[in-house]
Protein backbone atom coordinates (compact mmCIF):
# COMPACT_ATOMS: atom_id res chain seq x y z
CA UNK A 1 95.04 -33.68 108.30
CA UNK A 2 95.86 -30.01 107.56
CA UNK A 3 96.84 -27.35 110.11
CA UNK A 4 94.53 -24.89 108.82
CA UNK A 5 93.74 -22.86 111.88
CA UNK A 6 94.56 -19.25 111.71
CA UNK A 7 95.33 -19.28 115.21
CA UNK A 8 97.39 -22.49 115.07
CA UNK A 9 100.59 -22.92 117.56
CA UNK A 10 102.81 -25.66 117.76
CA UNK A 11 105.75 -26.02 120.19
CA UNK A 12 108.83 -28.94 119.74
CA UNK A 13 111.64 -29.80 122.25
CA UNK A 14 113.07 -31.91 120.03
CA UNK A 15 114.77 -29.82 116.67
CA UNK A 16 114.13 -33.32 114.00
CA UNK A 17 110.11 -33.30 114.97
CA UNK A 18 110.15 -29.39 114.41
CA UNK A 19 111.99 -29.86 111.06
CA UNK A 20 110.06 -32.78 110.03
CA UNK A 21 106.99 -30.94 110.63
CA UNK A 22 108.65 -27.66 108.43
CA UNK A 23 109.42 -30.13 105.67
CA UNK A 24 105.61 -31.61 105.82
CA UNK A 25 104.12 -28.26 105.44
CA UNK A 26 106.35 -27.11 102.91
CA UNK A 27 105.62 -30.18 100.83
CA UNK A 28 101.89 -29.57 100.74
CA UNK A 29 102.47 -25.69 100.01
CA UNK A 30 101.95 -24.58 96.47
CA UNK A 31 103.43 -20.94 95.11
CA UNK A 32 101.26 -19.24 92.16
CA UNK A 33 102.56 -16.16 90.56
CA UNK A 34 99.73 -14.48 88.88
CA UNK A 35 98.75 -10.64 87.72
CA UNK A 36 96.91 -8.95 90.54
CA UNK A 37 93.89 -8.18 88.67
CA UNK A 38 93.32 -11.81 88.96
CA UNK A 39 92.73 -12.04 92.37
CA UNK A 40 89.06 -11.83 93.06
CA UNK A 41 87.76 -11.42 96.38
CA UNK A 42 84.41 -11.81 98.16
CA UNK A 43 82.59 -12.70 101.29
CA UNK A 44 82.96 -16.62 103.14
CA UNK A 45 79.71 -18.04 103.78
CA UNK A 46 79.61 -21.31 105.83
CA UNK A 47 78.63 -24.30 103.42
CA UNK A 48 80.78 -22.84 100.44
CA UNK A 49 82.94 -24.99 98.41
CA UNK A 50 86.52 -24.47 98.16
CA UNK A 51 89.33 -26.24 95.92
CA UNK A 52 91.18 -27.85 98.83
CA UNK A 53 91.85 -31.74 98.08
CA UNK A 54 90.27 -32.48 102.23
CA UNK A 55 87.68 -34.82 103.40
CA UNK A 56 83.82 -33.03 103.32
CA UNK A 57 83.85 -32.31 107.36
CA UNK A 58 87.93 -30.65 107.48
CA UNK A 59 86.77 -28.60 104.75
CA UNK A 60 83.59 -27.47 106.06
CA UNK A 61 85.82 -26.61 109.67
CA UNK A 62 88.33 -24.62 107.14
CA UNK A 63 85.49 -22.72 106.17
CA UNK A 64 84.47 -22.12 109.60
CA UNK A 65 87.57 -20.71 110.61
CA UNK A 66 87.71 -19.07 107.78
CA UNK A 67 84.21 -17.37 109.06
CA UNK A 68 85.56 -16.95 112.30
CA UNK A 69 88.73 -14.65 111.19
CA UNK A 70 89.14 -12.91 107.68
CA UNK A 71 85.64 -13.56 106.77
CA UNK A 72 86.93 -13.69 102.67
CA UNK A 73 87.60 -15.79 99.66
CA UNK A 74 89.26 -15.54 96.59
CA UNK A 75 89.34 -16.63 93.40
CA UNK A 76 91.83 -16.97 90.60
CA UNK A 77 93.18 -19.58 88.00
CA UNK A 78 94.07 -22.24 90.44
CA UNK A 79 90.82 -22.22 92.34
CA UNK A 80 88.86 -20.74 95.40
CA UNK A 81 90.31 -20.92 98.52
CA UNK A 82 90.02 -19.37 101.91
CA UNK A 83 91.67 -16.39 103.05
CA UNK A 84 94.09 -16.54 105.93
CA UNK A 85 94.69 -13.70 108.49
CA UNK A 86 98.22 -13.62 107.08
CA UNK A 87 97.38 -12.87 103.68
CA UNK A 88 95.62 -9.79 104.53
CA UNK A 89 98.17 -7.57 104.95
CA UNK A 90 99.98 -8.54 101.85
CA UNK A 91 96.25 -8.79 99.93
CA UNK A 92 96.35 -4.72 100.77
CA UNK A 93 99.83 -4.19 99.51
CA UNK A 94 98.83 -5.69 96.15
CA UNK A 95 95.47 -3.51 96.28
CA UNK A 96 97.94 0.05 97.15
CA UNK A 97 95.67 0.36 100.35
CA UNK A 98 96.03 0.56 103.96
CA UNK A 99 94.48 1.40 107.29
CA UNK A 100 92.72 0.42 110.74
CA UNK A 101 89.23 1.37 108.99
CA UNK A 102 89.79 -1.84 106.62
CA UNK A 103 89.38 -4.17 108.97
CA UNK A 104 86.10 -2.57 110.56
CA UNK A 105 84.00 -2.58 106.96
CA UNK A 106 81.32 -5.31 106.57
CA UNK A 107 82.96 -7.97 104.66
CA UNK A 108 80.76 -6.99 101.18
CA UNK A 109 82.38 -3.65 101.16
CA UNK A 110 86.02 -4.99 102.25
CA UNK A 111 85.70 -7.38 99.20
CA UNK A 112 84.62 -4.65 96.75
CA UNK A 113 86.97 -2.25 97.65
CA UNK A 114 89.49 -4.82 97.59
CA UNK A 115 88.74 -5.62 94.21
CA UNK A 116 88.34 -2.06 92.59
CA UNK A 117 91.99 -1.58 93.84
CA UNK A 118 93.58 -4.82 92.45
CA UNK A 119 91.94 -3.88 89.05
CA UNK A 120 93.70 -0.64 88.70
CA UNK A 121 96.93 -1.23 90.98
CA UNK A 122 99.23 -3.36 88.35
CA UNK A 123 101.63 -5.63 89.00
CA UNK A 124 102.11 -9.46 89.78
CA UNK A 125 101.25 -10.81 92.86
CA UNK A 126 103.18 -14.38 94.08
CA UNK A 127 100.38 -16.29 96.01
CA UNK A 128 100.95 -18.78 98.75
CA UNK A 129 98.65 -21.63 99.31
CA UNK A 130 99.42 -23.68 102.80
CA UNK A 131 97.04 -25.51 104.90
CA UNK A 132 94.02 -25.34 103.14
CA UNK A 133 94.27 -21.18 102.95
CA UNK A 134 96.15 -18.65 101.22
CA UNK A 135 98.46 -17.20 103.52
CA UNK A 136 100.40 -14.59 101.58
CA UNK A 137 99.81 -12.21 98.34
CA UNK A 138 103.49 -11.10 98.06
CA UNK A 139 104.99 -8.67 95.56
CA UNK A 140 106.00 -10.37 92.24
CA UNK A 141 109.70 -9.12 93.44
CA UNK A 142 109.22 -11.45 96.77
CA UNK A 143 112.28 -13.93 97.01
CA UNK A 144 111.19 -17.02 98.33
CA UNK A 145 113.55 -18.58 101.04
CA UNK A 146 111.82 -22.38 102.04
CA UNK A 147 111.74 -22.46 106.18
CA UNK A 148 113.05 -26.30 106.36
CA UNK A 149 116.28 -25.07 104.70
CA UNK A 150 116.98 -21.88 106.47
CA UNK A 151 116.43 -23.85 109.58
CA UNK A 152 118.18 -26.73 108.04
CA UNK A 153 121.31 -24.14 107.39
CA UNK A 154 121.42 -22.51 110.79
CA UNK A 155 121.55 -26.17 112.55
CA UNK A 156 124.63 -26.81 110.54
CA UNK A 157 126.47 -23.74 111.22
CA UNK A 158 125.92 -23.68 115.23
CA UNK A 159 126.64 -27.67 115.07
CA UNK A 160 129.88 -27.12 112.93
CA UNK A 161 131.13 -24.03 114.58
CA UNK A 162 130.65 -24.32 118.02
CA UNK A 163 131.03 -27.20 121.04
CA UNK A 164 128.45 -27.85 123.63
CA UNK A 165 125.16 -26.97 121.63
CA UNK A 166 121.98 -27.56 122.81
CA UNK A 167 118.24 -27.37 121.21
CA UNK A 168 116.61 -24.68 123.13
CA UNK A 169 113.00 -25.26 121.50
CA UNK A 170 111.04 -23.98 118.41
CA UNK A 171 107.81 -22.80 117.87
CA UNK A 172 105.52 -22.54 114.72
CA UNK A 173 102.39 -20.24 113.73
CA UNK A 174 101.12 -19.28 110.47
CA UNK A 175 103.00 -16.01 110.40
CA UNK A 176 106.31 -17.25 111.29
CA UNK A 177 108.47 -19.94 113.15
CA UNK A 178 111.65 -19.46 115.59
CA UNK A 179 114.15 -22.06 116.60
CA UNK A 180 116.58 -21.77 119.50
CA UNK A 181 120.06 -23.39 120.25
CA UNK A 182 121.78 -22.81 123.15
CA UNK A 183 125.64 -22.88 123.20
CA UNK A 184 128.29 -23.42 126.05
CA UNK A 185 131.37 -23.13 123.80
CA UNK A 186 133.95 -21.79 126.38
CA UNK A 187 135.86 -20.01 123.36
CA UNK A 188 132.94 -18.07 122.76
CA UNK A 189 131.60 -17.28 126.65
CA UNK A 190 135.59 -16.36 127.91
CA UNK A 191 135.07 -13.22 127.00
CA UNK A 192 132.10 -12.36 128.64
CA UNK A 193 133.11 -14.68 131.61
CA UNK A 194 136.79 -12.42 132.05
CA UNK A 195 133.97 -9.61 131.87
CA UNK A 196 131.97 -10.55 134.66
CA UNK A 197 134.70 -11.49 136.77
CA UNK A 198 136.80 -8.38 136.38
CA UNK A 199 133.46 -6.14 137.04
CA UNK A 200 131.47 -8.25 139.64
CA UNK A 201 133.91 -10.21 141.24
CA UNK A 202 132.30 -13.31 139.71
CA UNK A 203 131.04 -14.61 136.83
CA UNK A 204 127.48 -16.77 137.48
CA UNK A 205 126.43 -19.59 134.66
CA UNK A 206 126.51 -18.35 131.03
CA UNK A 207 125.34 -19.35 128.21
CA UNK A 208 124.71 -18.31 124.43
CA UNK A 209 121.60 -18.33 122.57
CA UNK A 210 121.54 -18.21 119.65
CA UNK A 211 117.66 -17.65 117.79
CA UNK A 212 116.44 -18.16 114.12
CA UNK A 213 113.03 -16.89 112.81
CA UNK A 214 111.69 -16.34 109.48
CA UNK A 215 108.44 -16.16 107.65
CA UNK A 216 106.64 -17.19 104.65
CA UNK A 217 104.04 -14.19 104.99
CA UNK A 218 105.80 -11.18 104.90
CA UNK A 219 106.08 -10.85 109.04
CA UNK A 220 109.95 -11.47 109.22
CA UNK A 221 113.09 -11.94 107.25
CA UNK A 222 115.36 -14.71 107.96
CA UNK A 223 117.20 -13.34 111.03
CA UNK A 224 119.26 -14.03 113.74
CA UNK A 225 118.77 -12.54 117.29
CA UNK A 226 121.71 -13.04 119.55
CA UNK A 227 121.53 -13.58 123.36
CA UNK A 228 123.72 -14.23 126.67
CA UNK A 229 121.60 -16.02 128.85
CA UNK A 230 122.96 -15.43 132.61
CA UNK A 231 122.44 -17.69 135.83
CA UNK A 232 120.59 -20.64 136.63
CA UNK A 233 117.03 -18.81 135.70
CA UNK A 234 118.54 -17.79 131.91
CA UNK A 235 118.07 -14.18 132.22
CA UNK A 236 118.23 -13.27 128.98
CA UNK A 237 121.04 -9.53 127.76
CA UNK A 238 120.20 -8.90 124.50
CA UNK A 239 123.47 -8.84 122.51
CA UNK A 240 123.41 -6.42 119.76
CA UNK A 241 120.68 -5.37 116.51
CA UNK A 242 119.57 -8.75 115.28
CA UNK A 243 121.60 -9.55 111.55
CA UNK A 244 118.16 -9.40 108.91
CA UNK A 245 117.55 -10.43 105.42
CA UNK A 246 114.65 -9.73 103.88
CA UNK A 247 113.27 -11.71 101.07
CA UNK A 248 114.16 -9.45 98.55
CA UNK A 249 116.49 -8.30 95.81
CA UNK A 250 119.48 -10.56 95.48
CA UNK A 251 118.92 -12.49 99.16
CA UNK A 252 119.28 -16.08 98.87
CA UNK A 253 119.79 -19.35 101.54
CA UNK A 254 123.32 -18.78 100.44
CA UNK A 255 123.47 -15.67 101.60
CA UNK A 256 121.68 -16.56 104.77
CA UNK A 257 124.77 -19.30 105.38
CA UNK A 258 126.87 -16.73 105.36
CA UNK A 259 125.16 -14.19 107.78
CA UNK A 260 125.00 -17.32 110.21
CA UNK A 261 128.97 -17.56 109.55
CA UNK A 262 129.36 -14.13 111.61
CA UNK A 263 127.40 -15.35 114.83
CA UNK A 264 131.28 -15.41 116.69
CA UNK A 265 131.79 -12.17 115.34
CA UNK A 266 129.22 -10.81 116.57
CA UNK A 267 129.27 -11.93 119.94
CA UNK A 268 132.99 -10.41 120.23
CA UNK A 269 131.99 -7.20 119.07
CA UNK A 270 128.79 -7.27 121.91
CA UNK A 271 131.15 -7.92 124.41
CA UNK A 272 133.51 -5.13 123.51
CA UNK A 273 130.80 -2.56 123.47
CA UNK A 274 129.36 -3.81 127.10
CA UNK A 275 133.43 -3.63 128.04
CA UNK A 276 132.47 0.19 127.17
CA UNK A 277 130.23 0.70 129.28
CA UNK A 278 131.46 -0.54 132.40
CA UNK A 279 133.65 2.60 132.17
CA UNK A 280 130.88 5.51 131.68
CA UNK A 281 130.18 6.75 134.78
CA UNK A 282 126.36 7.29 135.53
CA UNK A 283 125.27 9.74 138.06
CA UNK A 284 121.56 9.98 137.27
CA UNK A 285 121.01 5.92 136.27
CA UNK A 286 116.99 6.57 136.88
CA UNK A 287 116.61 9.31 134.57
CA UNK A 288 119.10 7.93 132.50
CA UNK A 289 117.26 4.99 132.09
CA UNK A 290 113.53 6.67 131.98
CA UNK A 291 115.14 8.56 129.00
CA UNK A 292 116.41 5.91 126.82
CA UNK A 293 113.08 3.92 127.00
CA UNK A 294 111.15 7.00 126.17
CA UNK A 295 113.64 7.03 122.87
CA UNK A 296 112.29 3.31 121.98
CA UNK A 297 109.10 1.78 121.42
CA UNK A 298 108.27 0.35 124.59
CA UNK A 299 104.84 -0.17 126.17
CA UNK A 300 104.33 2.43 128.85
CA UNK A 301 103.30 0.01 131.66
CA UNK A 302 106.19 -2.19 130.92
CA UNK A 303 108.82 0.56 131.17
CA UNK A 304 107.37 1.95 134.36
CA UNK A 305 107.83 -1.39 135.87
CA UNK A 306 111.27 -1.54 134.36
CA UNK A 307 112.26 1.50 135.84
CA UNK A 308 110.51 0.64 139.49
CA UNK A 309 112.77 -3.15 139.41
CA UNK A 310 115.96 -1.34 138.66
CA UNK A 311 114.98 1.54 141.56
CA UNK A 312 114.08 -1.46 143.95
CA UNK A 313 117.42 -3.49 143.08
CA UNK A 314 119.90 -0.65 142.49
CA UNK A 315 118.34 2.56 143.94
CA UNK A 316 119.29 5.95 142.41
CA UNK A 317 122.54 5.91 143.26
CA UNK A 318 125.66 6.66 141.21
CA UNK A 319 126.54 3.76 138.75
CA UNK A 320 127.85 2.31 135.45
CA UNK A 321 125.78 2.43 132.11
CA UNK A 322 126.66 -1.20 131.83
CA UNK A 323 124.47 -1.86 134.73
CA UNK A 324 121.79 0.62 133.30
CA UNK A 325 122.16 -2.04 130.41
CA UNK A 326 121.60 -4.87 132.52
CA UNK A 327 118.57 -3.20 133.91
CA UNK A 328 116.83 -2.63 130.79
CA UNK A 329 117.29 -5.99 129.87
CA UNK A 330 115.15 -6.98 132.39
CA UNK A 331 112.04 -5.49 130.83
CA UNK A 332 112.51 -8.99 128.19
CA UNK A 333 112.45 -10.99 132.00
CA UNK A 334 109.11 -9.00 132.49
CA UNK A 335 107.19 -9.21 129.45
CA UNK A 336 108.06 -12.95 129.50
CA UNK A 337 106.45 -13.05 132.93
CA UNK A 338 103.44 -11.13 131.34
CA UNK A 339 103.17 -13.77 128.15
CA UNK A 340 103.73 -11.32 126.15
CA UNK A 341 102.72 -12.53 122.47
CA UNK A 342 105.92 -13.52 120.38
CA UNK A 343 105.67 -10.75 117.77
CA UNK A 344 105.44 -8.16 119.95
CA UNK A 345 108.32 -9.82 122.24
CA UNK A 346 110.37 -9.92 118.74
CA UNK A 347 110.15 -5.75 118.63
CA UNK A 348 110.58 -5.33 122.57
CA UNK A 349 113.76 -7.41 121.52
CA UNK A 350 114.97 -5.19 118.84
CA UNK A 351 114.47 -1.62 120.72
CA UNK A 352 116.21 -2.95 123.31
CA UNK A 353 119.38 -3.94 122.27
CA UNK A 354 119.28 -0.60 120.19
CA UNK A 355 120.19 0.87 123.97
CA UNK A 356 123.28 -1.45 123.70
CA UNK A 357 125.17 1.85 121.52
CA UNK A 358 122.76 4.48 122.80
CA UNK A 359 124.60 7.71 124.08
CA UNK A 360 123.91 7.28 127.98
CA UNK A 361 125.24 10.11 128.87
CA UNK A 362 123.26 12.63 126.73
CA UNK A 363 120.25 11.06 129.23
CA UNK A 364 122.38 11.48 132.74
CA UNK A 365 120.85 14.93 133.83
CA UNK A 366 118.78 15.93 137.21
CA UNK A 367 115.11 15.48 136.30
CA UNK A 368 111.63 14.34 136.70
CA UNK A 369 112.36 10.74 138.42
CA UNK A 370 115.12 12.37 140.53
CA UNK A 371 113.12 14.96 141.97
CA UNK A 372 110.32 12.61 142.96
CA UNK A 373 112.49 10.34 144.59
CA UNK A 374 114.06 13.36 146.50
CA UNK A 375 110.23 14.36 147.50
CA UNK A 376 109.74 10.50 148.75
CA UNK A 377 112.76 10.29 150.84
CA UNK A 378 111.85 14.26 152.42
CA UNK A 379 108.43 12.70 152.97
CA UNK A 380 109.89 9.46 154.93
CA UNK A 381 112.07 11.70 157.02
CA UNK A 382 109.05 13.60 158.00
């Protein structure tokens, strides 16, 4: 049985089912590199025939899905296959043509325009088939870097390097998969625990997480996000810019080895740069913070309610940028909350641990949020 839906999810607790699923997939997926002008798209109808080695009735559903999403076929040397909502994006790129408007022309026109462009655009186009679709058009420059091994590689390296790991769950759709290990290694958390009990007084549960996600589509490189994950509810600091590599240029699994070979690194340098902050002095953390979320792309209801938590928890009053920090880490708490989808929690990732070397003090002036508190608290006294 294939996994051909487009909107296909699977979840594992345990990391050998999630890699012995990877390895499954990846067996059955084929790579074609081909000259664009190839490629030959046009419209799905239900009861067409495609080249996928299935049973009658799972290739009829693939078709149906098929119906159901991109709407398209295409056609080259190999055969005629389906057209996954991954591919489209990358199906563009070969044709030199982008846009919102794409996506809203009848399929006909979408297919002819698609094909006028691939006829004229040049160049070679590497083709993905997985799951009874194609799920990627990449460039003929796109460096292919199999999922089972950079999982397979990132395992090793937390396993080898660190004591006290933990699977923290993976996840798989057709645009990318993640994979999560938590880590209690007590030479990698003293810092952060002399930290917490120098500044608070305390220092609550902490743990390390470390997370791997990559992409045979085009959505992600193979990169690693870094988190502390503090107390007995995990709330999650985001520890620095994640460490990417695209599949491009000279990027190889080697070289992905050796980016997972800095994870200790990294964690030291995080926790030298929250040291900073507990010494900058905030006296406007409100407008501070409304400042440094306008400076990143964050959804507008989301920071609102990011700025109302840290108002409710900390009020207005004078403090440090590290706990300014803390605060707008909890907007990741929030949109988890919210079920926020996972690429969109990826990017709400990524801005905010760009606030982890922001200026804070070109933010800390009197303004907006300041005077309306000042108007709310003349109003209670009234």
């Amino acid at each position: 049985m294939l996994y051909f839906k487009d909107d296909f999810f699977a979840g594992f607790v345990r990391e050998e089912k999630m890699m012995e699923f990877l390895t499954e997939l990846e067996e059955r997926a084929e790579w074609h590199r081909i000259s664009a002008d190839k490629l030959e798209i046009f419209p799905i109808e239900e009861g067409t025939c495609i080249d996928v080695e299935v049973e009658e009735e799972e290739s009829k559903e693939i078709v149906k899905d098929t119906c159901r999403h991109t709407g398209l076929m295409v056609r080259f040397e190999k055969g005629t296959y389906p057209v996954g909502n991954t591919a489209m994006k990358t199906l563009e790129n070969r044709a030199r043509i982008s846009g919102k408007a794409l996506s809203l022309l009848p399929k006909e026109k979408l297919a002819r325009i698609l094909n006028e462009c691939l006829e004229v655009s040049g160049g070679t186009a590497l083709v993905r088939i997985g799951e009874g679709k194609v799920r990627a058009a990449h460039s003929g420059a796109y460096k292919v870097l199999p999922m089972p091994q950079i999982f397979h590689i990132a395992s090793e390296s937390i396993h080898e390097n660190y004591r006290e790991v933990q699977f923290a769950g993976g996840s798989f759709e057709q645009s990318r998969a993640t994979a999560r290990w938590e880590i209690r290694d007590r030479e990698l958390l003293e810092t952060y625990e002399k930290l917490m009990t120098i500044y608070e007084g305390r220092c609550p549960q902490l743990a390390a997480q470390i997370r791997v996600t990559t992409s045979d589509t085009a959505d992600s490189g193979a990169n690693i996000f870094y988190h502390l994950l503090v107390g007995p509810g995990k709330r999650r600091i985001a520890m620095g810019m994640a460490v990417k590599m695209e599949h491009e240029g000279q990027n190889s699994v080697e070289r992905f080895a050796e980016n997972m070979e800095t994870t200790f690194s990294r964690y030291r340098e995080a926790a030298c740069k929250l040291e900073r902050l507990t010494h900058v002095q905030i006296s406007y953390p409100l407008n501070v913070m409304h400042g440094m979320l306008q400076n990143i792309r964050m959804p507008a209801e989301l920071r609102e309610e990011t700025i109302n938590l840290f108002m409710n928890t900390n009020g207005p009053e004078s403090c440090t940028a590290y706990e300014v920090y803390w605060g707008i880490c909890e907007s990741l708490y929030l949109a988890e909350s919210k079920h926020m989808g996972t690429g969109a929690m990826l990017m709400l990732e990524e801005e905010v641990s760009r606030c982890l070397t922001m200026r804070y003090t070109a933010f800390d002036v009197p303004g907006r949020l300041e005077r309306k508190l000042a108007k709310k608290e003349r109003a209670k006294a009234a």
